[in-house]
PDB file of N, CA and C in Angstrom:
ATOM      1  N   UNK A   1     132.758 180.853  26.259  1.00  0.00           N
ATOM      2  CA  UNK A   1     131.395 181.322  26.384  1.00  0.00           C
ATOM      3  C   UNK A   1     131.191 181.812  27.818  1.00  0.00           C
ATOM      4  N   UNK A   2     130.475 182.597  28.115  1.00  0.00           N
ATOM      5  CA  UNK A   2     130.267 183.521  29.137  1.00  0.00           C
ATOM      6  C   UNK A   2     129.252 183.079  29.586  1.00  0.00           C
ATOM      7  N   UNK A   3     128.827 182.419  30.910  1.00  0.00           N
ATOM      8  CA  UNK A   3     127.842 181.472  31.921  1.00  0.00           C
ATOM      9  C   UNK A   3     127.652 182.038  32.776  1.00  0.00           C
ATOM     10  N   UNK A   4     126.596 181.532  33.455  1.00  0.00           N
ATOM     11  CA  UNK A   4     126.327 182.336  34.783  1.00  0.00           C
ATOM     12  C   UNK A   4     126.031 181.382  35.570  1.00  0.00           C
ATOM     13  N   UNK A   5     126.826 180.913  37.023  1.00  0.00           N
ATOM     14  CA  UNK A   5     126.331 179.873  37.578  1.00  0.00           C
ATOM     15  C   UNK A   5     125.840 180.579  38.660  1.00  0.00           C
ATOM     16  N   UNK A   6     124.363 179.881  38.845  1.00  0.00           N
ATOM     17  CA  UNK A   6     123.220 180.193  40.203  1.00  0.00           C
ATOM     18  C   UNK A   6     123.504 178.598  41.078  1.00  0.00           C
ATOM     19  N   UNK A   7     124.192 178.805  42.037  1.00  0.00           N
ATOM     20  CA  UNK A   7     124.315 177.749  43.213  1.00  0.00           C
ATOM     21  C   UNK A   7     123.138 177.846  44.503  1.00  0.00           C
ATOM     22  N   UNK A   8     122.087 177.042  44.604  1.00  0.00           N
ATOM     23  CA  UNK A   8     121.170 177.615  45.901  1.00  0.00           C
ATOM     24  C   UNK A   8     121.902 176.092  46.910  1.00  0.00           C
ATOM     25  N   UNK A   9     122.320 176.709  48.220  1.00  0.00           N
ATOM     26  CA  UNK A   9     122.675 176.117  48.953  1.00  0.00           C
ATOM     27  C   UNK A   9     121.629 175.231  49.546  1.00  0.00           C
ATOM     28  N   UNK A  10     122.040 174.113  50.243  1.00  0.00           N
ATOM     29  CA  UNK A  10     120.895 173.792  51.123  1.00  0.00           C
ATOM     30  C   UNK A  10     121.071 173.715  52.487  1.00  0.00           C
ATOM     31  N   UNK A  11     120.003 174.030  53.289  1.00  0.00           N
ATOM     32  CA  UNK A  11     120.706 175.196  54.388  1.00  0.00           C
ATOM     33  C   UNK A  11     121.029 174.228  55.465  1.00  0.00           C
ATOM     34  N   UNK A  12     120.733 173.242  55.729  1.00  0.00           N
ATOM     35  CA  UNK A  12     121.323 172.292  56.670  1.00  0.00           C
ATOM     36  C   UNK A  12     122.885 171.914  56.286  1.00  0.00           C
ATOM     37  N   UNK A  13     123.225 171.598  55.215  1.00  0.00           N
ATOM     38  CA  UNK A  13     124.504 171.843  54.499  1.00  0.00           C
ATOM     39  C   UNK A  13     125.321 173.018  54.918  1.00  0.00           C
ATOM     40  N   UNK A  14     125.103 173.878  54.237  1.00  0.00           N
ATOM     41  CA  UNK A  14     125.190 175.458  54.423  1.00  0.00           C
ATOM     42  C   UNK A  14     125.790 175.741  55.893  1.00  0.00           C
ATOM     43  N   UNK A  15     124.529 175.048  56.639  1.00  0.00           N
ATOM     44  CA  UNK A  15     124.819 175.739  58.298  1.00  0.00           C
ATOM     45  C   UNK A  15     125.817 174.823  58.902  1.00  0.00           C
ATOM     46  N   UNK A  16     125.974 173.562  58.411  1.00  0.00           N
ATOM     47  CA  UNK A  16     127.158 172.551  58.954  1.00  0.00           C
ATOM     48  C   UNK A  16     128.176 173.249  58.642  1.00  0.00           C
ATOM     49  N   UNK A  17     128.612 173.842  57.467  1.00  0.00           N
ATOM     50  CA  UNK A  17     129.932 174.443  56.940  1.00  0.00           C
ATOM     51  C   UNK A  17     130.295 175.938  57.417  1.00  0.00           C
ATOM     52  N   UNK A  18     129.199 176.201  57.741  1.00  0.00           N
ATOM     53  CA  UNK A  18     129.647 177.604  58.475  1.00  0.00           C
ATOM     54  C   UNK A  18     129.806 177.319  59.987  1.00  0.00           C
ATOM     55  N   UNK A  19     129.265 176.098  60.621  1.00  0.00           N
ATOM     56  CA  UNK A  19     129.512 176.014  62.037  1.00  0.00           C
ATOM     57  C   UNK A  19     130.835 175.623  62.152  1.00  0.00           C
ATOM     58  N   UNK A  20     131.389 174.774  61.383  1.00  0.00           N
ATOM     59  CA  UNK A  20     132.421 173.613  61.302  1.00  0.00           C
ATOM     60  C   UNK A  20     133.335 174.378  60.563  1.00  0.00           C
ATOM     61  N   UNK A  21     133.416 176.355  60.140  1.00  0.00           N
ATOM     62  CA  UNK A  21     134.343 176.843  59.775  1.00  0.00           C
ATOM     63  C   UNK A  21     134.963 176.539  58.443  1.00  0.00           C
ATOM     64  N   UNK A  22     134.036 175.318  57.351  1.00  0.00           N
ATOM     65  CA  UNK A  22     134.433 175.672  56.264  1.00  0.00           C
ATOM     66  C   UNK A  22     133.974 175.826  54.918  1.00  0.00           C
ATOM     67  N   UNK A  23     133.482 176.656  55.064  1.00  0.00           N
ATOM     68  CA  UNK A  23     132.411 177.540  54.221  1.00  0.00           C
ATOM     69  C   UNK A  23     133.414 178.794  53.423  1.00  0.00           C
ATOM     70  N   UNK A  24     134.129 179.153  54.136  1.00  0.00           N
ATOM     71  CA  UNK A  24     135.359 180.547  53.704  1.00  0.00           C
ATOM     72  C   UNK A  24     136.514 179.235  52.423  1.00  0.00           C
ATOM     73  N   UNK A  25     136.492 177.764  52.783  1.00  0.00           N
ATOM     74  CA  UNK A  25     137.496 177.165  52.475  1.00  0.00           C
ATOM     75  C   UNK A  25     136.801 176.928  50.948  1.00  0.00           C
ATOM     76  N   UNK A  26     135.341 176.470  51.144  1.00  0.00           N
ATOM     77  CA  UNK A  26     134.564 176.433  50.236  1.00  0.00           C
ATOM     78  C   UNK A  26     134.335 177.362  48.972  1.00  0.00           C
ATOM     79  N   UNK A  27     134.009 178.675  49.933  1.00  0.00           N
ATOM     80  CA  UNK A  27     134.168 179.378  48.787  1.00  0.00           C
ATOM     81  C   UNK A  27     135.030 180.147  48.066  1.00  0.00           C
ATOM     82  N   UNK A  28     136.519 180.270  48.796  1.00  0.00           N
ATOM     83  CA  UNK A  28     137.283 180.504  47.803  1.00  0.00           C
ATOM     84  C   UNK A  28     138.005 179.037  47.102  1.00  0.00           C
ATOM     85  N   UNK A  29     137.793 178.408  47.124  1.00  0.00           N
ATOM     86  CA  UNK A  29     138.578 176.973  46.406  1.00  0.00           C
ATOM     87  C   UNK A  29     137.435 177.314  45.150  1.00  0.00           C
ATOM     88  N   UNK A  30     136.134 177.648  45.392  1.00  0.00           N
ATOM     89  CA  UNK A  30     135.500 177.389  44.113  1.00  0.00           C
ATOM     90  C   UNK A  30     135.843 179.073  43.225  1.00  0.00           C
ATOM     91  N   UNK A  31     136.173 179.932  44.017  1.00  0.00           N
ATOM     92  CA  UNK A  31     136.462 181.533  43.239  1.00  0.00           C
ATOM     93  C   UNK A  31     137.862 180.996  42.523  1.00  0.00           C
ATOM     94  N   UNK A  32     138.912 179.989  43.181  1.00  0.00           N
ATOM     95  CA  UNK A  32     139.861 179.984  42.180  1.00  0.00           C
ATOM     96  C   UNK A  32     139.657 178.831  41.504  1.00  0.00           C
ATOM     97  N   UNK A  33     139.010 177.791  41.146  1.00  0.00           N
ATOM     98  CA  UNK A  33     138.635 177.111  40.470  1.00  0.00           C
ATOM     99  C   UNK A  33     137.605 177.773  38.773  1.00  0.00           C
ATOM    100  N   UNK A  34     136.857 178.370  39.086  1.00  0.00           N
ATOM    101  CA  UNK A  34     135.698 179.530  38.267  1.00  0.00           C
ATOM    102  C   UNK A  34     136.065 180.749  38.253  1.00  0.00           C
ATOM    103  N   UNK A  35     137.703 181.097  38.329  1.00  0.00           N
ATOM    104  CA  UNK A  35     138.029 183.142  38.515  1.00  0.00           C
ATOM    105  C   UNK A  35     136.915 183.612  37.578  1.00  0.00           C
ATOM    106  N   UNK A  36     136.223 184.205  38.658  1.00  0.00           N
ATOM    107  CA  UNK A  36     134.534 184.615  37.703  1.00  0.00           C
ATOM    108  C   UNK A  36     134.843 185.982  37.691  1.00  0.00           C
ATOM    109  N   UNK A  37     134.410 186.630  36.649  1.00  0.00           N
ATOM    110  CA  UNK A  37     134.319 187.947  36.267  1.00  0.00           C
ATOM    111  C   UNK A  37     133.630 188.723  37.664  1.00  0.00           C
ATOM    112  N   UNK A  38     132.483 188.356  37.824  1.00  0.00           N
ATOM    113  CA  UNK A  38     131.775 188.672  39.162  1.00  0.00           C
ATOM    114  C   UNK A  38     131.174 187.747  39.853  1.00  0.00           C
ATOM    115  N   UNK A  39     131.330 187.864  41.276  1.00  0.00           N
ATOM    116  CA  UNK A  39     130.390 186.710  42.110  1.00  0.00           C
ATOM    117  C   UNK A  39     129.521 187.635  43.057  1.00  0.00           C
ATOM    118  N   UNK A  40     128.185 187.573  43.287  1.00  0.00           N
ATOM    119  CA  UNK A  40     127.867 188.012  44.388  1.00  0.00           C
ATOM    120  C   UNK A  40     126.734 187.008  44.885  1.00  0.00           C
ATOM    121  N   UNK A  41     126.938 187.123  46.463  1.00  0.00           N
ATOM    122  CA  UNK A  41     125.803 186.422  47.112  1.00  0.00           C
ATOM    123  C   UNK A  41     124.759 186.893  48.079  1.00  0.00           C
ATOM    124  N   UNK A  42     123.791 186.130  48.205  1.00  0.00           N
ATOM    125  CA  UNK A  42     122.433 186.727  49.128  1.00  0.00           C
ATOM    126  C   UNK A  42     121.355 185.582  49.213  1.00  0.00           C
ATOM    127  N   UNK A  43     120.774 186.124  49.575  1.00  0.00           N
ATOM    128  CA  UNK A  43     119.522 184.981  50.200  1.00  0.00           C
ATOM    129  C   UNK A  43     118.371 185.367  48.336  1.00  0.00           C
ATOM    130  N   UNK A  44     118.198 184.262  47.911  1.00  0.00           N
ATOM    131  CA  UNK A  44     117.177 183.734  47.180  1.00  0.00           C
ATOM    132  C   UNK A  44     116.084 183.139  47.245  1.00  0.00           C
ATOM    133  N   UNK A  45     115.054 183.194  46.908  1.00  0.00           N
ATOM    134  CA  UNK A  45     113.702 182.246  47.514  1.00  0.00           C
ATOM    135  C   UNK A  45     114.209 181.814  49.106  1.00  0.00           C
ATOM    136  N   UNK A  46     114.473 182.388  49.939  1.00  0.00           N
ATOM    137  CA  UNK A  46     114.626 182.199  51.239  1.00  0.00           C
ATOM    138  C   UNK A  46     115.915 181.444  51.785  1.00  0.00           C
ATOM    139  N   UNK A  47     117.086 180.779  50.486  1.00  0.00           N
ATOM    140  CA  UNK A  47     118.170 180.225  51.088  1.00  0.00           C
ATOM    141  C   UNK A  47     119.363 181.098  50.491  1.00  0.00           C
ATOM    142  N   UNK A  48     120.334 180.774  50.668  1.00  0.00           N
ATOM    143  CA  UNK A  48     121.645 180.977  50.791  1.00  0.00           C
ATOM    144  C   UNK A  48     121.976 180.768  49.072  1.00  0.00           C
ATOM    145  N   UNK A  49     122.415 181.733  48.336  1.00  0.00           N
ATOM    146  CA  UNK A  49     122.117 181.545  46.937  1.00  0.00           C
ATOM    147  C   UNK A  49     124.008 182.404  46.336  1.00  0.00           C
ATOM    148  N   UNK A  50     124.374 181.736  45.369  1.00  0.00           N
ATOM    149  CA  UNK A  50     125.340 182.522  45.064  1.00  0.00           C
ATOM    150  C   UNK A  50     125.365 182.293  43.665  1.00  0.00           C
ATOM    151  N   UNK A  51     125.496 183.535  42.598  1.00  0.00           N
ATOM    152  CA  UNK A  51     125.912 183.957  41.298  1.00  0.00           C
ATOM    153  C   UNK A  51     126.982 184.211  40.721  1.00  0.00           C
ATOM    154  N   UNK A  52     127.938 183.710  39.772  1.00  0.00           N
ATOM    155  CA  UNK A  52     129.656 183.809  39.329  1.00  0.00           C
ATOM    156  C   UNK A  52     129.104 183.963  38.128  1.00  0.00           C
ATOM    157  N   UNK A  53     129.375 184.392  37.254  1.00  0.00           N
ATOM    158  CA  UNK A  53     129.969 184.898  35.983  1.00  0.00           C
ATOM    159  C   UNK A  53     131.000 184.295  35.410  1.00  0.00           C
ATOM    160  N   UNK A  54     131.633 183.769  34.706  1.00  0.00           N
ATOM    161  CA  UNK A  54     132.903 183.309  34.113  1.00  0.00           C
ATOM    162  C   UNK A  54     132.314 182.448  32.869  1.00  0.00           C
ATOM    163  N   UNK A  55     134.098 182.729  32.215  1.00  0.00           N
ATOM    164  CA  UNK A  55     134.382 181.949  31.361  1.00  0.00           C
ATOM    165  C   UNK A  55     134.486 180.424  31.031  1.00  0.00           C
ATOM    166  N   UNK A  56     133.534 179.712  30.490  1.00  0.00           N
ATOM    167  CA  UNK A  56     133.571 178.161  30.019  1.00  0.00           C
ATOM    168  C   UNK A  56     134.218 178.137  28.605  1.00  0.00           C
ATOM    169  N   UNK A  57     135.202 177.342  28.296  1.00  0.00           N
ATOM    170  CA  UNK A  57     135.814 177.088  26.796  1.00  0.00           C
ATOM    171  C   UNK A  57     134.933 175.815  26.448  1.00  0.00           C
ATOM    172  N   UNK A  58     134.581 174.749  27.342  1.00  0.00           N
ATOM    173  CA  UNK A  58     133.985 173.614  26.869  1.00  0.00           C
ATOM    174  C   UNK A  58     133.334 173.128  28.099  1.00  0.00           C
ATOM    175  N   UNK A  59     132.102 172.449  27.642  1.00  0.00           N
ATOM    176  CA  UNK A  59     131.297 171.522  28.634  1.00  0.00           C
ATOM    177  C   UNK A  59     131.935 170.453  29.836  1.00  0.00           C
ATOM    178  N   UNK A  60     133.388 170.396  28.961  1.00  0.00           N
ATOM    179  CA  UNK A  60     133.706 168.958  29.970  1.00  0.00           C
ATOM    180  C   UNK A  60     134.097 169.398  31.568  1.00  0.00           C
ATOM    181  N   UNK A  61     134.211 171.230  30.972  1.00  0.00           N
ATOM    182  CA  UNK A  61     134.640 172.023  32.740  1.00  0.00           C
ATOM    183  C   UNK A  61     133.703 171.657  33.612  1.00  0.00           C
ATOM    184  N   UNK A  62     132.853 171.745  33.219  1.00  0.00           N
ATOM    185  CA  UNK A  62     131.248 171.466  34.421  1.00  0.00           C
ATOM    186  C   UNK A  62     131.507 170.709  35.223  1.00  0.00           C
ATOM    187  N   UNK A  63     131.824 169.001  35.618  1.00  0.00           N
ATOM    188  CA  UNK A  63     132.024 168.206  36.491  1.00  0.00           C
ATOM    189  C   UNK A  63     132.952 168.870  37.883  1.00  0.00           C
ATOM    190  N   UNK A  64     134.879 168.870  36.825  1.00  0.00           N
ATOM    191  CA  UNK A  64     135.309 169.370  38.373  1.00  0.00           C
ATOM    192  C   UNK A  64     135.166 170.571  38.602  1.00  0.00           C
ATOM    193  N   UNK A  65     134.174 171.615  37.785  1.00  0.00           N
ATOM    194  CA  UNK A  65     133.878 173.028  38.725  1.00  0.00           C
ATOM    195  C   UNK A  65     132.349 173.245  39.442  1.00  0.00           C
ATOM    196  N   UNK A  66     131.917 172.170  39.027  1.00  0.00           N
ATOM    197  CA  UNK A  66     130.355 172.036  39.828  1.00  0.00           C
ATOM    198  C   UNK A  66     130.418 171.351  40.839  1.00  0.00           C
ATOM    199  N   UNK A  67     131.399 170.160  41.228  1.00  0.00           N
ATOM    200  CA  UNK A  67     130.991 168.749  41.696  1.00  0.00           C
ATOM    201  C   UNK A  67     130.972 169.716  43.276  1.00  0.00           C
ATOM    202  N   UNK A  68     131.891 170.450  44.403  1.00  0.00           N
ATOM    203  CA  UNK A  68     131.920 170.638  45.052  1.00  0.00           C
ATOM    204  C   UNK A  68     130.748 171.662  45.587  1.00  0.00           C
ATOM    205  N   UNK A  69     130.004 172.236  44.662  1.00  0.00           N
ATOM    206  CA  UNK A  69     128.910 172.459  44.910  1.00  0.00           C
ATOM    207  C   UNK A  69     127.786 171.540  45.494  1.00  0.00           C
ATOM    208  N   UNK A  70     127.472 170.471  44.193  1.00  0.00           N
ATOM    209  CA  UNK A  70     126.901 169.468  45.023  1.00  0.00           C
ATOM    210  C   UNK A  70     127.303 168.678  46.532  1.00  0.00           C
ATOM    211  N   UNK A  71     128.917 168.001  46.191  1.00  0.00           N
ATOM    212  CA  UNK A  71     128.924 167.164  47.153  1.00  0.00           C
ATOM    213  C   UNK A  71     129.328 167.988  48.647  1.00  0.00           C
ATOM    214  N   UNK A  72     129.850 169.015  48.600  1.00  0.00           N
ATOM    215  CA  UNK A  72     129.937 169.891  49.835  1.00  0.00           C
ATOM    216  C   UNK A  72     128.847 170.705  50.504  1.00  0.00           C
ATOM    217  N   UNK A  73     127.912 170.891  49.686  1.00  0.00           N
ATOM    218  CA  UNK A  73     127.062 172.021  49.982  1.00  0.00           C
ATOM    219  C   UNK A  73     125.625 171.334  49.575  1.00  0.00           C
ATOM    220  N   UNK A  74     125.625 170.659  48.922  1.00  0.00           N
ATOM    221  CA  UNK A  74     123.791 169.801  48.701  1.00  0.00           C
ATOM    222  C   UNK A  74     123.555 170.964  48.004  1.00  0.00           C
ATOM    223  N   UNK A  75     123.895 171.935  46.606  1.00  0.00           N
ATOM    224  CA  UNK A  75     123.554 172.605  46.444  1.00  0.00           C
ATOM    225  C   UNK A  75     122.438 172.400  45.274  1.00  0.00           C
ATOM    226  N   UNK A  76     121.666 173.258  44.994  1.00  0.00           N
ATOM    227  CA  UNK A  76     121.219 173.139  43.407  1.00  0.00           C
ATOM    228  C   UNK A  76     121.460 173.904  42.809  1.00  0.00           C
ATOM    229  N   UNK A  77     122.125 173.443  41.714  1.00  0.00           N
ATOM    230  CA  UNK A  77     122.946 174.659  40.252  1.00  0.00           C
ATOM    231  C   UNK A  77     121.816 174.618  39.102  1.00  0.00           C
ATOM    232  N   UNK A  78     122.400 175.721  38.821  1.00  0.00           N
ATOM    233  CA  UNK A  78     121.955 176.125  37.341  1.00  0.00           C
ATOM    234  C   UNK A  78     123.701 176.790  36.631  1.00  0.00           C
ATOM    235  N   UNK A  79     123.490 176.204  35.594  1.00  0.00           N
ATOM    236  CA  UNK A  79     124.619 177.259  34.438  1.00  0.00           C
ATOM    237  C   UNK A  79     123.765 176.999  33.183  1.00  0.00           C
ATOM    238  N   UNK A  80     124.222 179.085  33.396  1.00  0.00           N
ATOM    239  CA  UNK A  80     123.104 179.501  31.665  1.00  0.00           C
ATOM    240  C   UNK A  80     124.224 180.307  30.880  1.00  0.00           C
ATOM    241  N   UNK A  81     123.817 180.298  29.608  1.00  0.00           N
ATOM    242  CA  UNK A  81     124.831 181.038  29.253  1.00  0.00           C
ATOM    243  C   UNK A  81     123.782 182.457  28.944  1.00  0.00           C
ATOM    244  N   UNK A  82     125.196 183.704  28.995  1.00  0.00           N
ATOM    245  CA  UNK A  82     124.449 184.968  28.998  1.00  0.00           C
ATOM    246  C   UNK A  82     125.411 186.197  28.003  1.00  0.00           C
ATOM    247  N   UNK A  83     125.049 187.298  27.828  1.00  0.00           N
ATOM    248  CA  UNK A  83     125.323 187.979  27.569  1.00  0.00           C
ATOM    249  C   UNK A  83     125.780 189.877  28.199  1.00  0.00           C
ATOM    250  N   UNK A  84     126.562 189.969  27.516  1.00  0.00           N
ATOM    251  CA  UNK A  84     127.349 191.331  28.293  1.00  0.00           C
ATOM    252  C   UNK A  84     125.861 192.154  27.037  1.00  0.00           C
ATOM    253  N   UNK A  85     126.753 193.794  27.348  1.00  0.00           N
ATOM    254  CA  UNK A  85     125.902 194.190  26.384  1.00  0.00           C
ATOM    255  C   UNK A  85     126.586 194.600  24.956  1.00  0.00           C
ATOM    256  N   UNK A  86     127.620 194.020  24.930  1.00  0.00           N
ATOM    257  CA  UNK A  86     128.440 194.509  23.578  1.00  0.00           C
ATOM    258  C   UNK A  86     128.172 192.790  22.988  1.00  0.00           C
ATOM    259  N   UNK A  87     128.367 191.917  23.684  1.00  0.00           N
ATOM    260  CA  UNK A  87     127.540 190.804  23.257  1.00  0.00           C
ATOM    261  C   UNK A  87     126.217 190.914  22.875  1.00  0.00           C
ATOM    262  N   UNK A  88     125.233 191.439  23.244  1.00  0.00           N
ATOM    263  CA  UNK A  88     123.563 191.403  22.670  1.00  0.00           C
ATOM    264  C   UNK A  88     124.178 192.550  21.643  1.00  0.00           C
ATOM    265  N   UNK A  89     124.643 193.405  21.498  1.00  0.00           N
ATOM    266  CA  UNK A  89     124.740 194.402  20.258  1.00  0.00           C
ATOM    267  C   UNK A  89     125.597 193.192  18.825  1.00  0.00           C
ATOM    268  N   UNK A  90     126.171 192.667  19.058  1.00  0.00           N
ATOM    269  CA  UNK A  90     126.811 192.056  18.115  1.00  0.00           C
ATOM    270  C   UNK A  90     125.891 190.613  17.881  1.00  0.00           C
ATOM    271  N   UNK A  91     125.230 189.882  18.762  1.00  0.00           N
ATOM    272  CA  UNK A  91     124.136 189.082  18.227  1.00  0.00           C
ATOM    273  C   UNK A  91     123.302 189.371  17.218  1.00  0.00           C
ATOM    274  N   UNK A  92     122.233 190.714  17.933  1.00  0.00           N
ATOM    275  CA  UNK A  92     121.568 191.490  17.218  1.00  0.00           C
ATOM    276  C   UNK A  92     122.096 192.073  15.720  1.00  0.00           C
ATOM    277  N   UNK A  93     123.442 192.112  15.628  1.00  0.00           N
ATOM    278  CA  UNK A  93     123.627 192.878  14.075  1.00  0.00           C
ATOM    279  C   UNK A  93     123.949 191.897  13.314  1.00  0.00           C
ATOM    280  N   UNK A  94     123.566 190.386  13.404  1.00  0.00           N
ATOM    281  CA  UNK A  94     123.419 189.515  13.047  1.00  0.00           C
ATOM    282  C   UNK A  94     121.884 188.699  12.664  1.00  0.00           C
ATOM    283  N   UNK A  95     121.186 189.596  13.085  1.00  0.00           N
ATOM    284  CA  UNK A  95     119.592 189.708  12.736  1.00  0.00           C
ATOM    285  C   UNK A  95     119.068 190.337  11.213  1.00  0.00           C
ATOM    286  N   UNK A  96     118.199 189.809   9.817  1.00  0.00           N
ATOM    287  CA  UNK A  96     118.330 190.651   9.505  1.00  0.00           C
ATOM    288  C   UNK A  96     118.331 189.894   7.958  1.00  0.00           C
TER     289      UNK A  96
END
């Protein structure tokens, strides 16, 4: 299933790991942990916010691909699941 994880950093966190140089270690350990279709990041409601895309086969992934979010970064997650658009066309022709 195709997810979308929203990570909002918390910025005292955030700014320890970028002072202390490991923030680059951070975020690629979690790009090869989640090889997400797409990641991009930017400032959200005013913090440090990042979006991945990828593939989940089952729920039990969540722990070791979230946990370093929390315990490194104080972050707050969200994972939703979403759709491409050849996905909403094939939902939809299931309407009916």
């Amino acid at each position: 299933m195709r997810v979308m994880l929203k990570a909002t950093l918390d910025t005292d966190k955030g700014n320890d790991a970028i002072r202390g140089g490991k923030m680059p270690q951070i975020m690629q350990e979690a790009l090869e942990k989640l090889k997400p279709e797409a990641a991009y990041y930017g400032p959200c409601g005013g913090r440090r916010t990042c979006f991945m895309v990828f593939d989940m086969q089952e729920s039990a992934q969540l722990p070791p691909l979230l946990e370093p979010f929390f315990t490194d970064l104080n972050a707050d997650v969200e994972v939703f699941p979403i759709m491409n658009g050849d996905d909403l066309q094939k939902g939809l022709s299931q309407l009916a």
